[in-house]
PDB file of N, CA and C in Angstrom:
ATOM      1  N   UNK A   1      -9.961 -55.492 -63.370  1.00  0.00           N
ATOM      2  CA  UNK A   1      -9.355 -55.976 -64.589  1.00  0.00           C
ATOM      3  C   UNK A   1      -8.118 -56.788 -64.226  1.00  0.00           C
ATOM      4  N   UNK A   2      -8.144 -57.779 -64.600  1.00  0.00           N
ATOM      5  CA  UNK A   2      -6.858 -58.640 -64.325  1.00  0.00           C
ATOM      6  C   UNK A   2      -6.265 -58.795 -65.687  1.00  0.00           C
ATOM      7  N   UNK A   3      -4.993 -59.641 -65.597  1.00  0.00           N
ATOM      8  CA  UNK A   3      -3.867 -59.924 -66.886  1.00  0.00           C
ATOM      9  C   UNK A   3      -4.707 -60.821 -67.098  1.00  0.00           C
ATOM     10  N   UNK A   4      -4.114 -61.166 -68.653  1.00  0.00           N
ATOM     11  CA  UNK A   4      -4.323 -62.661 -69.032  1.00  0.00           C
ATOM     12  C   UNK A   4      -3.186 -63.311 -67.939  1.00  0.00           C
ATOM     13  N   UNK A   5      -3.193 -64.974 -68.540  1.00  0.00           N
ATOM     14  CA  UNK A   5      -2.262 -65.968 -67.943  1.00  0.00           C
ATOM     15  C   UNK A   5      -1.092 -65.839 -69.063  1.00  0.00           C
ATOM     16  N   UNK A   6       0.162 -66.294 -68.195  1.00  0.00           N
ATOM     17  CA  UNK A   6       1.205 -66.142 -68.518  1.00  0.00           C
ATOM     18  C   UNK A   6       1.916 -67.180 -69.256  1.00  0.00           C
ATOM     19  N   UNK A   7       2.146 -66.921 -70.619  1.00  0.00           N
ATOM     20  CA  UNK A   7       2.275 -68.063 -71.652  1.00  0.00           C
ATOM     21  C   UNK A   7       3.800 -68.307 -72.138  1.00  0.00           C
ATOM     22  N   UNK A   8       4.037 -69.735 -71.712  1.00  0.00           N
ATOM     23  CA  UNK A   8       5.544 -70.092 -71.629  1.00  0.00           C
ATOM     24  C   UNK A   8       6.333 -69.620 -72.970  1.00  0.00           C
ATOM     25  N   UNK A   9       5.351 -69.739 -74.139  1.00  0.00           N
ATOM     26  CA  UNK A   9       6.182 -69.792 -75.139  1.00  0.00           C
ATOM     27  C   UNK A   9       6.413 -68.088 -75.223  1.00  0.00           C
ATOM     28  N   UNK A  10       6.050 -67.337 -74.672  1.00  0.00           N
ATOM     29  CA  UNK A  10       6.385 -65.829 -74.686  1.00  0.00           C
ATOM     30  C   UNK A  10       8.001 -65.283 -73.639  1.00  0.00           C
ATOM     31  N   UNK A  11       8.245 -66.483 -72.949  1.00  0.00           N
ATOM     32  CA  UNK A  11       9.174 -66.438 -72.514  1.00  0.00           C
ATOM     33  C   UNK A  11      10.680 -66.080 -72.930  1.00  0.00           C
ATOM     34  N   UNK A  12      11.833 -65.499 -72.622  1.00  0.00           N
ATOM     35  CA  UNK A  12      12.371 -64.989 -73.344  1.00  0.00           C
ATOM     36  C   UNK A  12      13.311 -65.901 -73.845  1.00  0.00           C
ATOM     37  N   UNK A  13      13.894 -66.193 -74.786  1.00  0.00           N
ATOM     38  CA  UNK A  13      14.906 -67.206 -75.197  1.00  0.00           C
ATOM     39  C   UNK A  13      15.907 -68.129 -74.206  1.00  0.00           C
ATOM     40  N   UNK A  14      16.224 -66.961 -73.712  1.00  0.00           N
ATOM     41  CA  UNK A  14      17.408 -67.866 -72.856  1.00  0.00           C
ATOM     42  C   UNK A  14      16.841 -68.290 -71.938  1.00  0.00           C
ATOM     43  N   UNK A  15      15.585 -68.299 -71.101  1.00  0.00           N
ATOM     44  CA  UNK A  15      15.160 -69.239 -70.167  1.00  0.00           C
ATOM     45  C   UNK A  15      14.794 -70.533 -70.568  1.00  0.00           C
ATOM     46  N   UNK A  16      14.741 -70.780 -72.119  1.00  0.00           N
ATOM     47  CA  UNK A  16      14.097 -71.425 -72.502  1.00  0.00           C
ATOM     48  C   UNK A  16      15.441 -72.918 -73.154  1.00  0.00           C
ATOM     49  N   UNK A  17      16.350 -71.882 -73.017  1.00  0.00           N
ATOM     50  CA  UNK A  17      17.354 -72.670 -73.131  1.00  0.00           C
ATOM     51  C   UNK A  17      17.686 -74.333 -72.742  1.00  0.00           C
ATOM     52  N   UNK A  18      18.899 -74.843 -73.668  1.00  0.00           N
ATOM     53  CA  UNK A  18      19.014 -76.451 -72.895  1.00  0.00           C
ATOM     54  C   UNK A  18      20.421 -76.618 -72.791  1.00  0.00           C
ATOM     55  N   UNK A  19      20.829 -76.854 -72.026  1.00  0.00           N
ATOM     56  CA  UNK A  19      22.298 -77.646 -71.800  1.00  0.00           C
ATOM     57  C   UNK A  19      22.485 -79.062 -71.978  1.00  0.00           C
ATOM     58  N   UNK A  20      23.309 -79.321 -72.422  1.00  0.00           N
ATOM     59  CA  UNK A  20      23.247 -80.765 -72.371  1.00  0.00           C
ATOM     60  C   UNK A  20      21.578 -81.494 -72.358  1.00  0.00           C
ATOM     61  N   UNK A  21      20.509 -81.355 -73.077  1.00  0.00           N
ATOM     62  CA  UNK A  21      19.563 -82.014 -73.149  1.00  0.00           C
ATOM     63  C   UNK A  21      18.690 -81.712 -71.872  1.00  0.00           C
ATOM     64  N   UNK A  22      18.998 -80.787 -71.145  1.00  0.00           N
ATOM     65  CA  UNK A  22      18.131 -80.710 -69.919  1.00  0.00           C
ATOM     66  C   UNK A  22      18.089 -78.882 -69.647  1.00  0.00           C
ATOM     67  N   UNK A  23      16.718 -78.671 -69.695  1.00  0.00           N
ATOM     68  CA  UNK A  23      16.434 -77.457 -69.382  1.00  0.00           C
ATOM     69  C   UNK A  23      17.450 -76.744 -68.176  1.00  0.00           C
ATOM     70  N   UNK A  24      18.029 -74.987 -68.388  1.00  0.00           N
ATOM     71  CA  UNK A  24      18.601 -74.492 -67.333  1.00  0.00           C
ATOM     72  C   UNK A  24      18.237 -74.256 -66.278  1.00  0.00           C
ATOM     73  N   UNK A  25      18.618 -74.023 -65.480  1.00  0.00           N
ATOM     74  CA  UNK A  25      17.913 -74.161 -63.831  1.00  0.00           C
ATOM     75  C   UNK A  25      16.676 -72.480 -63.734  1.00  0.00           C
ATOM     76  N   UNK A  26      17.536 -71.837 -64.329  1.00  0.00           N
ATOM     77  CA  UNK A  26      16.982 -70.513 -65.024  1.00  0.00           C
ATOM     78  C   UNK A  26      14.991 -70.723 -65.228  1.00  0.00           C
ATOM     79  N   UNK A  27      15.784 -71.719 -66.420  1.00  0.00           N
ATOM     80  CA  UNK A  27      14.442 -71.856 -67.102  1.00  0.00           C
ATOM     81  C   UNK A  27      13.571 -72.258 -65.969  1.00  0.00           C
ATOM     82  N   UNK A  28      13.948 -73.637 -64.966  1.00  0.00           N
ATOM     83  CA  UNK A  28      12.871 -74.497 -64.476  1.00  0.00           C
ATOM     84  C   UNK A  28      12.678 -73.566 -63.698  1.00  0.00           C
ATOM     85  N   UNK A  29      12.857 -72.274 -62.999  1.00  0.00           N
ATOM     86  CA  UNK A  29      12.563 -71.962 -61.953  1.00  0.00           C
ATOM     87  C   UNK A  29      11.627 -70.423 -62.625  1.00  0.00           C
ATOM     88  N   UNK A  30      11.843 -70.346 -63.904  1.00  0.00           N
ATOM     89  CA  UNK A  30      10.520 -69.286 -64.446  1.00  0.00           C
ATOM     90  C   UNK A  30       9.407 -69.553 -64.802  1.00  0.00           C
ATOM     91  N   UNK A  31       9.662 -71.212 -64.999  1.00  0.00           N
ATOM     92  CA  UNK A  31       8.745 -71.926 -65.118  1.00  0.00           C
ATOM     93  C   UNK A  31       7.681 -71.956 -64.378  1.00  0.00           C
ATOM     94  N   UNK A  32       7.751 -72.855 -63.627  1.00  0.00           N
ATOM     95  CA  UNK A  32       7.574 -73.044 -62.021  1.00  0.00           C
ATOM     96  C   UNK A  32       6.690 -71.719 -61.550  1.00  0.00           C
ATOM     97  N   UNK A  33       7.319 -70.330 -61.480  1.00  0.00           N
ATOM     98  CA  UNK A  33       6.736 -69.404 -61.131  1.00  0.00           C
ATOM     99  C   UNK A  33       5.651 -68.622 -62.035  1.00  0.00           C
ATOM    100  N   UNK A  34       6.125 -68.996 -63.358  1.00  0.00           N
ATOM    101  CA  UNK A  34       4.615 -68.542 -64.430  1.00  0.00           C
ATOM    102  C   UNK A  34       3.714 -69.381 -63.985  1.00  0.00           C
ATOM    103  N   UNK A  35       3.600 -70.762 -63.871  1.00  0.00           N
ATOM    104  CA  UNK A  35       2.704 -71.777 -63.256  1.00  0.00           C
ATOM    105  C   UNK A  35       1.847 -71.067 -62.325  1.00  0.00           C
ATOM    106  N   UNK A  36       2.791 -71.176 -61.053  1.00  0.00           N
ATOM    107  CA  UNK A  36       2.122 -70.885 -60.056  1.00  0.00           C
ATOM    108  C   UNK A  36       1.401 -69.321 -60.199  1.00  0.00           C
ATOM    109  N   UNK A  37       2.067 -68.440 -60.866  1.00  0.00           N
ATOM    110  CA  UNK A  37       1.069 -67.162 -60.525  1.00  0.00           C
ATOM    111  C   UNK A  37      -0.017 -67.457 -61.531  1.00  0.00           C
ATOM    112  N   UNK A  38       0.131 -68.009 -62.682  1.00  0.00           N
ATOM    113  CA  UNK A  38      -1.431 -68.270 -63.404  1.00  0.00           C
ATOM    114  C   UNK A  38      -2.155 -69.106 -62.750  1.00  0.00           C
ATOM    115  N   UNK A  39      -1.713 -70.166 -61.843  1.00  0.00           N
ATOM    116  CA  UNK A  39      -3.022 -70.646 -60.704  1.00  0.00           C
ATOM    117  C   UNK A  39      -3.561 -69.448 -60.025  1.00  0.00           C
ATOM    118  N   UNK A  40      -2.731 -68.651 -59.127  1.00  0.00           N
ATOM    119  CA  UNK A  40      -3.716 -67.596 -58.558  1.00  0.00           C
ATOM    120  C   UNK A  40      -4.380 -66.546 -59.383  1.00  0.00           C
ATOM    121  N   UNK A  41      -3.614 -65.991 -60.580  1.00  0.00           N
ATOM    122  CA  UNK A  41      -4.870 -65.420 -61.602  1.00  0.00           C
ATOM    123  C   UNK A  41      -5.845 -66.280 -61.496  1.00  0.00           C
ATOM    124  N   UNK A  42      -6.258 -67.424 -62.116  1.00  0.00           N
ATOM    125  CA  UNK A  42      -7.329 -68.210 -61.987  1.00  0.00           C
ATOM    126  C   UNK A  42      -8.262 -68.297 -60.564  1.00  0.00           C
ATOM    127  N   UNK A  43      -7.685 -68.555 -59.527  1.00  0.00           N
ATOM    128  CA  UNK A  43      -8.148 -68.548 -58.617  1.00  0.00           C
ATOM    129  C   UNK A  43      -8.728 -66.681 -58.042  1.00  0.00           C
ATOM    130  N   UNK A  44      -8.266 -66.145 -58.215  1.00  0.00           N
ATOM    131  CA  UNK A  44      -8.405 -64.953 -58.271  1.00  0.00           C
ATOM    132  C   UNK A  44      -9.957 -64.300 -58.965  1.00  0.00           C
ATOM    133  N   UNK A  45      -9.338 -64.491 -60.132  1.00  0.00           N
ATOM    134  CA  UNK A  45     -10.413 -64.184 -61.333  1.00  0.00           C
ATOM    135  C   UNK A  45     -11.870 -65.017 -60.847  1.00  0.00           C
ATOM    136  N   UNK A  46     -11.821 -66.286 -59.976  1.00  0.00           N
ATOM    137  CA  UNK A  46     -12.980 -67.103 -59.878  1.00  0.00           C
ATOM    138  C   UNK A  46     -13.467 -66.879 -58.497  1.00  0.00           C
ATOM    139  N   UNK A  47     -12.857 -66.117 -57.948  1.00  0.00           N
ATOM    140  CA  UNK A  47     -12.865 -65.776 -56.522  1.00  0.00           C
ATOM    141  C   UNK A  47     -14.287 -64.549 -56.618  1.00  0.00           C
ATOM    142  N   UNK A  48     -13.456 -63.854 -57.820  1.00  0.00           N
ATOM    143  CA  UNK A  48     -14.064 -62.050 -57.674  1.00  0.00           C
ATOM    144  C   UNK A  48     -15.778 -62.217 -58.729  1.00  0.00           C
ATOM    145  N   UNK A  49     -15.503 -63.384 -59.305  1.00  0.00           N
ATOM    146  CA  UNK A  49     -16.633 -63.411 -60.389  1.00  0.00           C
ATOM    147  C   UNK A  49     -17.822 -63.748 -59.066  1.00  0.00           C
ATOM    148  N   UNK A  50     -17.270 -64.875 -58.692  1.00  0.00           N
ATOM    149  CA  UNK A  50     -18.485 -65.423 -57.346  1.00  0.00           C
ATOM    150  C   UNK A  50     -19.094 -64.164 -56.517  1.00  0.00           C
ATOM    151  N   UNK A  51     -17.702 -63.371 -55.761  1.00  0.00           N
ATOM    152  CA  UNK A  51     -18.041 -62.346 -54.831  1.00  0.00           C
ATOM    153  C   UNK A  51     -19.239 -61.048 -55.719  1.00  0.00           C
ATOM    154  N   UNK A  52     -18.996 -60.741 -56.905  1.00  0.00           N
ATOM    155  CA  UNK A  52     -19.415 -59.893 -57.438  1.00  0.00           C
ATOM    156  C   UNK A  52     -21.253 -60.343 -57.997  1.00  0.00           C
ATOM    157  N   UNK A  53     -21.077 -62.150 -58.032  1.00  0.00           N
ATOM    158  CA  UNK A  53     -22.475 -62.430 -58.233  1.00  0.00           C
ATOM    159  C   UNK A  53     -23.238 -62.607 -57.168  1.00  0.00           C
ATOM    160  N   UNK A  54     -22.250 -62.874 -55.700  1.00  0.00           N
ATOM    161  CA  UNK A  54     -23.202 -62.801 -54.601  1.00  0.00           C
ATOM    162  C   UNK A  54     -23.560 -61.865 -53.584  1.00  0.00           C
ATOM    163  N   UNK A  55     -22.656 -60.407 -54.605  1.00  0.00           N
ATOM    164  CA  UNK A  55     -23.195 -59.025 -53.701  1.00  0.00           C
ATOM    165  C   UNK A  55     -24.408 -58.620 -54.711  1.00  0.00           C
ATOM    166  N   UNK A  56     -24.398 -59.106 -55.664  1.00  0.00           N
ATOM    167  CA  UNK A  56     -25.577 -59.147 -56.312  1.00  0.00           C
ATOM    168  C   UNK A  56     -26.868 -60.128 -55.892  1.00  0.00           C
ATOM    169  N   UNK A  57     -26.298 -60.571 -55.237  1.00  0.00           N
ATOM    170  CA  UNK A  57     -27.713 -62.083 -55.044  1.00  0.00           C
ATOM    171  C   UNK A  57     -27.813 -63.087 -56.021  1.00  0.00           C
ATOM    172  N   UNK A  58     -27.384 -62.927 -56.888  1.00  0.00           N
ATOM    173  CA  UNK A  58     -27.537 -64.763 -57.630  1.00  0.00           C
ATOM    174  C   UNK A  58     -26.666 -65.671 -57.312  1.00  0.00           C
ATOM    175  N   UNK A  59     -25.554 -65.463 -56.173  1.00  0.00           N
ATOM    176  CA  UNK A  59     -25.001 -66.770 -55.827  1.00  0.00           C
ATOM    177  C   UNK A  59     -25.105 -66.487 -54.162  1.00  0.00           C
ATOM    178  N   UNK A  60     -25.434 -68.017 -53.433  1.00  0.00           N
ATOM    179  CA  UNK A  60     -25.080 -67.737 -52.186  1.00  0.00           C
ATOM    180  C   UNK A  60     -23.312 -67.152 -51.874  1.00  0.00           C
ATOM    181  N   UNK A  61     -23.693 -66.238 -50.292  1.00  0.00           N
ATOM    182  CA  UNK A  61     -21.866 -65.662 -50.189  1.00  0.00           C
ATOM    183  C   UNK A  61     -21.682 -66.759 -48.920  1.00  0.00           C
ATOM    184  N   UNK A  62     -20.408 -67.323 -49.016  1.00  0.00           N
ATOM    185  CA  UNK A  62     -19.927 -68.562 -48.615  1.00  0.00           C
ATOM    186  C   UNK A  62     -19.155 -67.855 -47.657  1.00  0.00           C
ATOM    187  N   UNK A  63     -18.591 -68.912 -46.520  1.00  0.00           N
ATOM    188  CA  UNK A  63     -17.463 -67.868 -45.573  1.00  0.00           C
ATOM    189  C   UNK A  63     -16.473 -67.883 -46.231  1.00  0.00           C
ATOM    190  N   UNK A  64     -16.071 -68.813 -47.482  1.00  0.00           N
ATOM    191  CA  UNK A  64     -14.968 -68.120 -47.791  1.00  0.00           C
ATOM    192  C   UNK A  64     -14.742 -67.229 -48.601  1.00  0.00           C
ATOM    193  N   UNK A  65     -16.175 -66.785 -49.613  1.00  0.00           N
ATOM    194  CA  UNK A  65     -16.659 -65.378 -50.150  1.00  0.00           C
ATOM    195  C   UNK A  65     -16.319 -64.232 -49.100  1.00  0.00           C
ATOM    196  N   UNK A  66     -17.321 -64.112 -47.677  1.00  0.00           N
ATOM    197  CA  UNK A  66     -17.397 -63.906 -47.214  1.00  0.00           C
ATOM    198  C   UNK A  66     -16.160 -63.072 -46.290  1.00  0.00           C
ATOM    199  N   UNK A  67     -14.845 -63.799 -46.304  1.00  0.00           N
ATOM    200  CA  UNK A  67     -13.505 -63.371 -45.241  1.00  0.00           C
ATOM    201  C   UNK A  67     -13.003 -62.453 -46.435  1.00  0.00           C
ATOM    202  N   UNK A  68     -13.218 -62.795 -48.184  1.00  0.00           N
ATOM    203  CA  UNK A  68     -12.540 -62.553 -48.802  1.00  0.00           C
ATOM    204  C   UNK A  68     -12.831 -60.561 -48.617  1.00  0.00           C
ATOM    205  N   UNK A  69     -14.183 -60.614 -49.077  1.00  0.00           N
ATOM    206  CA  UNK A  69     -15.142 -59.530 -48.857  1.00  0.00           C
ATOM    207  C   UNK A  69     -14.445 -58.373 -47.246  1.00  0.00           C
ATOM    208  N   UNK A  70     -14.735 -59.298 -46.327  1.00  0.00           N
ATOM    209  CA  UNK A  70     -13.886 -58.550 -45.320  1.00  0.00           C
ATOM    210  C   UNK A  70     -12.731 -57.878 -45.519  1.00  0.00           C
ATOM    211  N   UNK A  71     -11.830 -58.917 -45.811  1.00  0.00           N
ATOM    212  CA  UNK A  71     -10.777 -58.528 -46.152  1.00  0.00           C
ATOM    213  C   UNK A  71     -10.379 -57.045 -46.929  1.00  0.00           C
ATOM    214  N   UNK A  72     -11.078 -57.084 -48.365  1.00  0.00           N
ATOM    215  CA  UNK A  72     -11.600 -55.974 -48.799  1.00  0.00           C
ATOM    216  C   UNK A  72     -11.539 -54.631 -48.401  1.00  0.00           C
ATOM    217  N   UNK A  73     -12.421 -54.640 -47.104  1.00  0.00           N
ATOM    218  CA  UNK A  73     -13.072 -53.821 -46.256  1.00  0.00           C
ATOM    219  C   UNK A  73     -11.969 -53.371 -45.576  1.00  0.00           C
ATOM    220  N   UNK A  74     -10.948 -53.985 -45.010  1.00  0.00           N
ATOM    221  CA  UNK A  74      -9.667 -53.295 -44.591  1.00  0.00           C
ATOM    222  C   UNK A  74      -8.112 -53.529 -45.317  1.00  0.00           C
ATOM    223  N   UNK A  75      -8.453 -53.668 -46.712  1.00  0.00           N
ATOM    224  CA  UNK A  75      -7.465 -53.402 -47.455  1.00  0.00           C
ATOM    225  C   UNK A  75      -6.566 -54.614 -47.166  1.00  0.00           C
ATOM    226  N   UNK A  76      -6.811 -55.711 -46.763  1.00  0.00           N
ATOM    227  CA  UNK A  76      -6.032 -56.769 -46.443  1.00  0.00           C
ATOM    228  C   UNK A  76      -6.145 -57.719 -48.256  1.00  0.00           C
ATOM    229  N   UNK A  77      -4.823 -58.564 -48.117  1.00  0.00           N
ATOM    230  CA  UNK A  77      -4.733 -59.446 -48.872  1.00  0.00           C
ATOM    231  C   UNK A  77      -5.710 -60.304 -48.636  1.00  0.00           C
ATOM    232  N   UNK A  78      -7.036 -61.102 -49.143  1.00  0.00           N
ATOM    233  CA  UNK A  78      -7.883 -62.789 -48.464  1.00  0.00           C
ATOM    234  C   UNK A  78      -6.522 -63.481 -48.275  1.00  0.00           C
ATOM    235  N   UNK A  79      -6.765 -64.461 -47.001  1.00  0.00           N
ATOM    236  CA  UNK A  79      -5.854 -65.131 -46.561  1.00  0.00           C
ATOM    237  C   UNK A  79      -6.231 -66.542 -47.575  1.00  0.00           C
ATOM    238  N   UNK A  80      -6.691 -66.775 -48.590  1.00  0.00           N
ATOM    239  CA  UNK A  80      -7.288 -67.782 -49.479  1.00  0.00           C
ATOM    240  C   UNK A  80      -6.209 -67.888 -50.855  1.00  0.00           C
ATOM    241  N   UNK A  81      -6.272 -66.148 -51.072  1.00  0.00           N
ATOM    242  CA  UNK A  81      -4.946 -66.084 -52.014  1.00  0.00           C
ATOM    243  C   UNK A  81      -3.651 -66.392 -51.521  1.00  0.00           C
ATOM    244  N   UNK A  82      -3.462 -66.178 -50.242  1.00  0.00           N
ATOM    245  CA  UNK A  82      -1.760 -65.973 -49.824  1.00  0.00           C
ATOM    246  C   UNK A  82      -1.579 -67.688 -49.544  1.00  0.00           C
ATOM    247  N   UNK A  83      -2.056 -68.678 -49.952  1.00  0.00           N
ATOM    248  CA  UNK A  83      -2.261 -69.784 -49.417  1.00  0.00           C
ATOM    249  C   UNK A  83      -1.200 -70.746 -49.860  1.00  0.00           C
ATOM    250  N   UNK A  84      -0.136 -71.422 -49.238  1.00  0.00           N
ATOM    251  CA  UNK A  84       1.188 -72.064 -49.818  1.00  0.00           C
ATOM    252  C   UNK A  84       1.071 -72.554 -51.342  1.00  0.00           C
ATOM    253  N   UNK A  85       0.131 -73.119 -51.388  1.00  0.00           N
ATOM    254  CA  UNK A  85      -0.402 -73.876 -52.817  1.00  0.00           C
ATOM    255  C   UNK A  85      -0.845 -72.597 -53.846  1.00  0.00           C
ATOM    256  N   UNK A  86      -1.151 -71.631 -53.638  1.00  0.00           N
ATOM    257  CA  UNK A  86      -1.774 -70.419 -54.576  1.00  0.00           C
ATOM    258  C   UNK A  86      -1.229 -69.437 -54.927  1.00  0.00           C
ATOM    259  N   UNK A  87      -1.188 -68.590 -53.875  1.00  0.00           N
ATOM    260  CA  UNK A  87      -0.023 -67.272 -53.939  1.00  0.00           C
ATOM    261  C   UNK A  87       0.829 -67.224 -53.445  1.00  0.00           C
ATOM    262  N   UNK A  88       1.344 -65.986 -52.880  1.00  0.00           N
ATOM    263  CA  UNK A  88       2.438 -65.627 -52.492  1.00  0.00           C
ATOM    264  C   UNK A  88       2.150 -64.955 -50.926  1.00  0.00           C
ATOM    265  N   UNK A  89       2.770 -65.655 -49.754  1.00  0.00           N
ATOM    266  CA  UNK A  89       2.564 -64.821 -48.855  1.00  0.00           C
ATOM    267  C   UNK A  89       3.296 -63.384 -48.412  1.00  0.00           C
ATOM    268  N   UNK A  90       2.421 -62.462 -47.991  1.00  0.00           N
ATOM    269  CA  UNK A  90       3.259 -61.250 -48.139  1.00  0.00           C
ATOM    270  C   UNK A  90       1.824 -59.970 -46.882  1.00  0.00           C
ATOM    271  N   UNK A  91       3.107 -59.638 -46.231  1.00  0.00           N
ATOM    272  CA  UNK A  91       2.628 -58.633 -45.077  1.00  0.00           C
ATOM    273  C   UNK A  91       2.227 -57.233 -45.752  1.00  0.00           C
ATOM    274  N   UNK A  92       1.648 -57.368 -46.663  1.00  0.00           N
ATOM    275  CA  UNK A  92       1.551 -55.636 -47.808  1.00  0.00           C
ATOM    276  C   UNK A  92       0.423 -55.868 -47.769  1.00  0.00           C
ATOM    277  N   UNK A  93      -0.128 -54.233 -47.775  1.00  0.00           N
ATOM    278  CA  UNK A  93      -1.840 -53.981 -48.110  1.00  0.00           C
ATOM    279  C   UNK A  93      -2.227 -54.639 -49.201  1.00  0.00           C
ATOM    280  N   UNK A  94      -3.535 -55.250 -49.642  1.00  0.00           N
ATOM    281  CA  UNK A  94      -3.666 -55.401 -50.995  1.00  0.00           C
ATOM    282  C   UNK A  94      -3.426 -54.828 -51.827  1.00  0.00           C
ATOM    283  N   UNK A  95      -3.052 -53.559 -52.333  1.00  0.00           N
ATOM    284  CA  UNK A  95      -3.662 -52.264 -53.251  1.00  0.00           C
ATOM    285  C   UNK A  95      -1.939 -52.447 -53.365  1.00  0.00           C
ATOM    286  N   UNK A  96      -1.085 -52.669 -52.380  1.00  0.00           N
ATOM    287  CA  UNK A  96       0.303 -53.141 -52.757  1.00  0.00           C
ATOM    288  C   UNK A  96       0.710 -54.517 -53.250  1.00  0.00           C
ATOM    289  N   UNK A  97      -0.138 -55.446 -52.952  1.00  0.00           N
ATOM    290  CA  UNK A  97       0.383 -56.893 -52.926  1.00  0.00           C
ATOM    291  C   UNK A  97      -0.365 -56.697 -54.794  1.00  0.00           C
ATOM    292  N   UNK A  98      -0.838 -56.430 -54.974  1.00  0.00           N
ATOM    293  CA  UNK A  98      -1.699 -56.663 -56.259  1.00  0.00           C
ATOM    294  C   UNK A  98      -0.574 -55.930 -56.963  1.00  0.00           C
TER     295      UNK A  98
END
């Protein structure tokens, strides 16, 4: 079960704030980070739908299905999520990083 994605306008007032006509640094930088973790929900969520249809057999398992699956297997983060552009890199078991 994953979250939904993380919706700006739920944000709390004062990040949302303006100074002088230009968003607070506050804001741009909660920004920025709701962004980026709703890319890896997404990526995430599309990761586990694939893996779950190709331990079933209706999708081929790809190597990068495949490392994710491993990974799994010893409680590691996929090195696919921790990826500069996606997540967050971090030396924690999955069952912690999650």
């Amino acid at each position: 079960m994953l979250p939904d994605g993380i919706d700006w306008s739920n944000a709390h007032a004062d990040t949302k704030r303006e100074a002088l006509g230009v968003m607070i640094s506050l804001g741009v930088f909660v920004k920025q980070e709701m962004e980026r973790f709703n890319k890896l929900l997404e990526e995430v969520r599309k990761n586990l739908g694939s893996l779950i249809n190709a331990i079933k057999g209706t999708e081929v398992m790809s190597a990068k299905l495949e490392s994710i699956f491993n990974a799994f297997l010893v409680n590691k983060v996929p090195e696919s999520w921790m990826d500069k552009d996606i997540g967050f890199p971090s030396l924690k078991p999955l069952a912690s990083w999650v």
